[in-house]
Protein backbone atom coordinates (compact mmCIF):
# COMPACT_ATOMS: atom_id res chain seq x y z
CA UNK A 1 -0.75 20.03 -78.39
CA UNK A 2 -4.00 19.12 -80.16
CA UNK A 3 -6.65 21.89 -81.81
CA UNK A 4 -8.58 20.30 -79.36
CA UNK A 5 -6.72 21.15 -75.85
CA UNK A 6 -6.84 24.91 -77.40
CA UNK A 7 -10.80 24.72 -78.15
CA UNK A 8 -11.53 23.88 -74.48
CA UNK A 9 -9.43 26.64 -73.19
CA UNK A 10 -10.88 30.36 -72.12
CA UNK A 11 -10.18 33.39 -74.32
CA UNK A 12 -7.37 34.21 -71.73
CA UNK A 13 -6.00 31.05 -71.22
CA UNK A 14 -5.61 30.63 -75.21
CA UNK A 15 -4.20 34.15 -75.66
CA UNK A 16 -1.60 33.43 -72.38
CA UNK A 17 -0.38 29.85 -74.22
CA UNK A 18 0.12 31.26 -77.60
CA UNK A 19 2.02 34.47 -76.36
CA UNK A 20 3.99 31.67 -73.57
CA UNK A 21 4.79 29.19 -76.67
CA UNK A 22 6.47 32.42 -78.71
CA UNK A 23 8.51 32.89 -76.09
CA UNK A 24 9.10 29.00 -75.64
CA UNK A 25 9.93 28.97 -79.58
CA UNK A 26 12.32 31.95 -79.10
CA UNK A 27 14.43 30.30 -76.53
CA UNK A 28 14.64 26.64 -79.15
CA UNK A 29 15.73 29.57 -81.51
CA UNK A 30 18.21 30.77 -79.36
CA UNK A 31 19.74 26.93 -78.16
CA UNK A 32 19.40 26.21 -81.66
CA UNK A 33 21.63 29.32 -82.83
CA UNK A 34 24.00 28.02 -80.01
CA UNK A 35 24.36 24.73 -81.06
CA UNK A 36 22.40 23.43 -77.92
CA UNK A 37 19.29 22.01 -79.00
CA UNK A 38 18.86 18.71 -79.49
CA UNK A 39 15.54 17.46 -80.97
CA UNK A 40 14.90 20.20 -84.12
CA UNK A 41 11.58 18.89 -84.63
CA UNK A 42 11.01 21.20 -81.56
CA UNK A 43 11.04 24.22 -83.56
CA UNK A 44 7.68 22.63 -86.08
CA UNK A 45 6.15 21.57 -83.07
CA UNK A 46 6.34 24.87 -81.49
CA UNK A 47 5.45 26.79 -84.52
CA UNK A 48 2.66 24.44 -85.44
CA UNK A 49 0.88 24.88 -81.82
CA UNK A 50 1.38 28.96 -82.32
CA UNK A 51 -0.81 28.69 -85.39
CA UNK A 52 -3.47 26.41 -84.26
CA UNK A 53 -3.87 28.98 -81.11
CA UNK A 54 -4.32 31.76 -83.57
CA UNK A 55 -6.91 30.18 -85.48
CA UNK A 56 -8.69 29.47 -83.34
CA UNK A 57 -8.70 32.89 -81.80
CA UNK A 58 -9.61 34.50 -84.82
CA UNK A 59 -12.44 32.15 -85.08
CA UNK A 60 -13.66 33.29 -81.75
CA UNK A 61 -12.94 36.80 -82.81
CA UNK A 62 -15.29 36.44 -86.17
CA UNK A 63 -17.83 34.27 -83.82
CA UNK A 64 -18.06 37.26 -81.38
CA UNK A 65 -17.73 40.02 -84.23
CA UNK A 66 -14.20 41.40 -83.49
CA UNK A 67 -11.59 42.99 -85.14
CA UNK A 68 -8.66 41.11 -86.01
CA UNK A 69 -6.16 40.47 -82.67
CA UNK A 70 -8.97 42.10 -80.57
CA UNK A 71 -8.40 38.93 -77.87
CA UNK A 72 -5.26 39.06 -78.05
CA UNK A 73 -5.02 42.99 -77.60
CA UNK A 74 -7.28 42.38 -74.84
CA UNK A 75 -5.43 39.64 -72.52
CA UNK A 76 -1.95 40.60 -73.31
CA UNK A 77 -1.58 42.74 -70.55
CA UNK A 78 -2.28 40.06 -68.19
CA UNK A 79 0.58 37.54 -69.01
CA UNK A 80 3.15 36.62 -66.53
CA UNK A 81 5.99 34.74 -68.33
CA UNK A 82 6.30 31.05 -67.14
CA UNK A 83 2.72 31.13 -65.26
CA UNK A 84 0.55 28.20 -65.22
CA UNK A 85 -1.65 27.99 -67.60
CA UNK A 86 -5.50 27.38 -66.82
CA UNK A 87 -4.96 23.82 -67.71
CA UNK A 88 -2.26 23.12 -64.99
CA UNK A 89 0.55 22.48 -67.39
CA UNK A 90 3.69 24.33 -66.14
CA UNK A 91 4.54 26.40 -69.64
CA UNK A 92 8.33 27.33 -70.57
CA UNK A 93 11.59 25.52 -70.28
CA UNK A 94 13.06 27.92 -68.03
CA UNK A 95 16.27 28.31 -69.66
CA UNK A 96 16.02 31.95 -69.08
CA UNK A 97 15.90 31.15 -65.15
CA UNK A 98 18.98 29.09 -65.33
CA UNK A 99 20.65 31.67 -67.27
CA UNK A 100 19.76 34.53 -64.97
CA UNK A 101 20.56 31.40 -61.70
CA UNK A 102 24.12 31.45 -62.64
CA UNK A 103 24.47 35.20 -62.93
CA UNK A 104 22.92 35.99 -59.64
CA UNK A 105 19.75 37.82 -61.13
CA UNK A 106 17.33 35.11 -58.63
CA UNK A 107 13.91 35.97 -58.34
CA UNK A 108 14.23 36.21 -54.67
CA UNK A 109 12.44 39.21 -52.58
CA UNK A 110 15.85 40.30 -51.53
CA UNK A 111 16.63 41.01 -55.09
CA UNK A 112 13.64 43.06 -56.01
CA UNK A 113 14.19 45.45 -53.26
């Protein structure tokens, strides 16, 4: 993604789509560990996009006169995994929901009662 997408985005929005591309860049660790992943330039790519979302959030922070990780203490809470993020762009691969598919663990309401 380029430094630009992230500039446009809200604090929120940035905070969500760094903390959603960690977990995107621990499930490439996890195919890559098993021998399933494909394209390795993945991983870069991933880890790359994680630190142009942090710069950019610290440059906020030190625009606005925060403490270091203040935004992204902030918006954390507020994260659902695999959300779509303010831009419209569905985040994740979802190869935790095709894990948990073929065990039975749906995310169907009959489930969570």
């Amino acid at each position: 993604m380029e430094i630009s997408k992230f500039d446009k985005m809200s604090d929120e929005a940035l905070v969500h789509q760094e903390l959603q591309l960690e977990r995107d860049l621990l499930g490439v660790n996890f195919r890559h560990r098993t021998s399933q992943l494909d394209d390795m330039s993945q991983m870069k790519k991933l880890r790359r996009d994680i630190a142009r979302a942090r710069t950019i959030q610290r440059s906020r922070e030190t625009a606005q006169g925060l403490a270091k990780n203040a935004l992204r203490d902030q918006h954390r809470n507020t994260f659902k995994p695999g959300a779509k993020i303010e831009d419209g762009e569905d985040s994740g691969d979802g190869f935790l929901k095709g894990i948990a598919g073929k065990l039975g663990l749906g995310n169907s309401e009959e489930d969570q009662d």
